[in-house]
C-alpha atoms as a PDB file:
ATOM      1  CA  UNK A   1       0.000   0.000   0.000  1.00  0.00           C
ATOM      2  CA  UNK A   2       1.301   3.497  -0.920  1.00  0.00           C
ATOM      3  CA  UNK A   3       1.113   6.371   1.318  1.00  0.00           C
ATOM      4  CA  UNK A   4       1.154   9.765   0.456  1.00  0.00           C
ATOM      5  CA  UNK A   5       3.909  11.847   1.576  1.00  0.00           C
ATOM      6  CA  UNK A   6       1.515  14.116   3.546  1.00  0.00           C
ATOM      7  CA  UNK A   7       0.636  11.255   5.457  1.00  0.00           C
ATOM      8  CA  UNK A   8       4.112   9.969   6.233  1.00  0.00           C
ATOM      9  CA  UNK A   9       4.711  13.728   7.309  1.00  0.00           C
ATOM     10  CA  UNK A  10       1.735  13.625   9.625  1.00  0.00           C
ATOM     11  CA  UNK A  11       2.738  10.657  11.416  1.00  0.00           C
ATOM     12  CA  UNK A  12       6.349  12.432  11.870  1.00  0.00           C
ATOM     13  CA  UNK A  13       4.910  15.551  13.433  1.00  0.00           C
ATOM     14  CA  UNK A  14       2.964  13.281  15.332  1.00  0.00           C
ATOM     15  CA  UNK A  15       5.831  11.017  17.258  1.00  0.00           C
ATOM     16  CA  UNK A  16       7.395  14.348  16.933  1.00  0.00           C
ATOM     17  CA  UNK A  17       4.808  15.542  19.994  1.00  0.00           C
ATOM     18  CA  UNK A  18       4.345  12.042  21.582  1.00  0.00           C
ATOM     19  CA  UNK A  19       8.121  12.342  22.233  1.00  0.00           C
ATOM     20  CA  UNK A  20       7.994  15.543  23.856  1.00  0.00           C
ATOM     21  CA  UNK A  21       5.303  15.261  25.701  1.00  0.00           C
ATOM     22  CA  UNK A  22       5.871  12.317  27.604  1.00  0.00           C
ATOM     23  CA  UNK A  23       5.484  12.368  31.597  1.00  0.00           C
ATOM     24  CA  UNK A  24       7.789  10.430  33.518  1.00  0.00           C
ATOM     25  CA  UNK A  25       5.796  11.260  36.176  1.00  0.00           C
ATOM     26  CA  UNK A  26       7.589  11.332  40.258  1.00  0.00           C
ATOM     27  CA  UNK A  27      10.375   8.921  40.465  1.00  0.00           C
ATOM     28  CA  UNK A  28      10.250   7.595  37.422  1.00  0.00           C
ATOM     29  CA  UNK A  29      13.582   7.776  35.322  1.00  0.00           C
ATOM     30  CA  UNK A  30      13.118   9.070  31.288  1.00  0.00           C
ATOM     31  CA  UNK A  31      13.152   5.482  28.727  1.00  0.00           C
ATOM     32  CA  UNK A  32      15.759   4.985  27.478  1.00  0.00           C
ATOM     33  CA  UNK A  33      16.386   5.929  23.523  1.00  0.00           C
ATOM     34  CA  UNK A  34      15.331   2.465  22.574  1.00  0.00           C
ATOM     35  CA  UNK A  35      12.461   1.940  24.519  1.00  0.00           C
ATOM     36  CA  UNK A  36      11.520   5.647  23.308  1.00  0.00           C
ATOM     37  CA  UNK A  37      12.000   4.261  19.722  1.00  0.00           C
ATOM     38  CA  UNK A  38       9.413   1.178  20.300  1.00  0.00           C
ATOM     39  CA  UNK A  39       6.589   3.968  22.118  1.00  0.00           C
ATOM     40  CA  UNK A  40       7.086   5.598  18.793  1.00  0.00           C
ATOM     41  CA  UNK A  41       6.736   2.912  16.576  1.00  0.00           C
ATOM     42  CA  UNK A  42       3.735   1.516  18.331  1.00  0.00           C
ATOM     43  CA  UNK A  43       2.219   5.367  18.251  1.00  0.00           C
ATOM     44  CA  UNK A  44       2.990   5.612  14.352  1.00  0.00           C
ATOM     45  CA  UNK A  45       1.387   1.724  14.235  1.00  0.00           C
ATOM     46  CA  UNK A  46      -1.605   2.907  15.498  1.00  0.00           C
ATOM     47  CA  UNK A  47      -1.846   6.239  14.209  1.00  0.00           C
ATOM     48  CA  UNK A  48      -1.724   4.309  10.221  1.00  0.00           C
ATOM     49  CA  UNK A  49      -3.940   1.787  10.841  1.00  0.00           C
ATOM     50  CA  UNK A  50      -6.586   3.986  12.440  1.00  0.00           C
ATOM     51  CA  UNK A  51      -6.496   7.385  11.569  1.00  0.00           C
ATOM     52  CA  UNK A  52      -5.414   6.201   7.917  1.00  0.00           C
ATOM     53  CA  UNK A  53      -6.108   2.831   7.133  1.00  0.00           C
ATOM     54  CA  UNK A  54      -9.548   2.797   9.238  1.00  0.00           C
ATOM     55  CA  UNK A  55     -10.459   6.738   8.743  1.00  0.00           C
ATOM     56  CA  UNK A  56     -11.350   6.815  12.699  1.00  0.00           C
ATOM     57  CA  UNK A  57      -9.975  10.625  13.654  1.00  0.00           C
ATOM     58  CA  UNK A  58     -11.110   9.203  17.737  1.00  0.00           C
ATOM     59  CA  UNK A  59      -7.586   7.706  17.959  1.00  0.00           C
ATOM     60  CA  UNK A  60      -6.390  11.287  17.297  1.00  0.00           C
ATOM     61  CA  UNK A  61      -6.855  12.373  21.263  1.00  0.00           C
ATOM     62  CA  UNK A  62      -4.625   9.189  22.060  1.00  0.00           C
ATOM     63  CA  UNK A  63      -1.869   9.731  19.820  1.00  0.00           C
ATOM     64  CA  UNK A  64      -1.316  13.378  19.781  1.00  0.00           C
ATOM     65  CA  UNK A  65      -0.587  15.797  22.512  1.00  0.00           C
ATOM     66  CA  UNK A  66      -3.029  18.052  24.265  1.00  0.00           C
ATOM     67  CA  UNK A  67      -1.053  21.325  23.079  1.00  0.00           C
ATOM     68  CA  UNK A  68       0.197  19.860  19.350  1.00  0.00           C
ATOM     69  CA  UNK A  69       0.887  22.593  17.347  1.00  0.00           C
ATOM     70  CA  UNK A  70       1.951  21.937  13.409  1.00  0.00           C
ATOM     71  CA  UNK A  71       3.850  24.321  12.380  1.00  0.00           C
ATOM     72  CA  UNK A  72       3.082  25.076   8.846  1.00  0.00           C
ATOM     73  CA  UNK A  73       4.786  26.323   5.440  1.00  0.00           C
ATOM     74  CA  UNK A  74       4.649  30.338   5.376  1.00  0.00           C
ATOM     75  CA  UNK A  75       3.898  30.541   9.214  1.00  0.00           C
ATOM     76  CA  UNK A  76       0.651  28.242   8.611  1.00  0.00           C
ATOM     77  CA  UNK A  77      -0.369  26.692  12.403  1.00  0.00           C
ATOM     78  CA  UNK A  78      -2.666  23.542  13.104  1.00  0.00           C
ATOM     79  CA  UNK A  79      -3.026  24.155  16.873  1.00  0.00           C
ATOM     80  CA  UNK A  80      -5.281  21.730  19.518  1.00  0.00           C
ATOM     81  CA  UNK A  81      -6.712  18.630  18.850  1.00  0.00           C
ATOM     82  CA  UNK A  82      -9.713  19.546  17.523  1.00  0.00           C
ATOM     83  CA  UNK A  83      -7.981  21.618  14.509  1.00  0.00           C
ATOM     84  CA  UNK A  84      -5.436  18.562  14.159  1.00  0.00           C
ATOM     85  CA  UNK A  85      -8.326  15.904  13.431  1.00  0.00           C
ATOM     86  CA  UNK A  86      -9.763  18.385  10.889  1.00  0.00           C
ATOM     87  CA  UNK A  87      -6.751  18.805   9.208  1.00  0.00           C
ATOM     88  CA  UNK A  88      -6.491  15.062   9.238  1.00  0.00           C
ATOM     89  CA  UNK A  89      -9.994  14.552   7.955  1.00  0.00           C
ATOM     90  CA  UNK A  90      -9.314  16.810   5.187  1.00  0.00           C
ATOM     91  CA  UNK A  91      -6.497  14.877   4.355  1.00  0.00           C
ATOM     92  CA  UNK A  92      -7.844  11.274   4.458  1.00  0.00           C
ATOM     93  CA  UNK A  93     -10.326  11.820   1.888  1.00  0.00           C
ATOM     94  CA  UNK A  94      -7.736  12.262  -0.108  1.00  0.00           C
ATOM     95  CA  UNK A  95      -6.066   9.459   0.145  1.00  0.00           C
END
């Protein structure tokens, strides 16, 4: 199956925010850079076979962080959840 490069994009901007966002929480030590790299893999995974494959934009609150903000060509900004799963909805019926 071919993916657009849009899409591939998407799913970088999105482990791009799960990876900053994560909470360690109190007395828990950061993952280590592998363990990171699996959590991201399992995000983008999901993120393909739902949001993508499956067209469910629901799976957007659990893969994207509360305060995502895409950062656009020409200053363009996708901020919030709400504007990221229209952006994505425009998208998938392209695809």
């Amino acid at each position: 199956m071919q993916y657009s490069i849009l899409a591939v994009a998407c799913v970088v901007l999105c482990l791009a925010a799960c990876s900053t966002s994560s909470d360690t929480g109190a007395g828990r030590s950061a993952p280590s850079s592998s363990e990171q790299m699996a959590r991201n893999k399992a995000i983008a995974r999901i993120w393909f076979d739902e949001v993508i494959n499956q067209r469910n934009l629901d799976v957007i609150a659990d893969t994207y962080a509360a305060d995502y903000v895409h950062h656009g060509p020409g200053g363009a900004e996708i901020k919030g959840l709400a504007a990221a799963r229209g952006d994505c909805r425009c998208h998938s019926r392209r695809l």
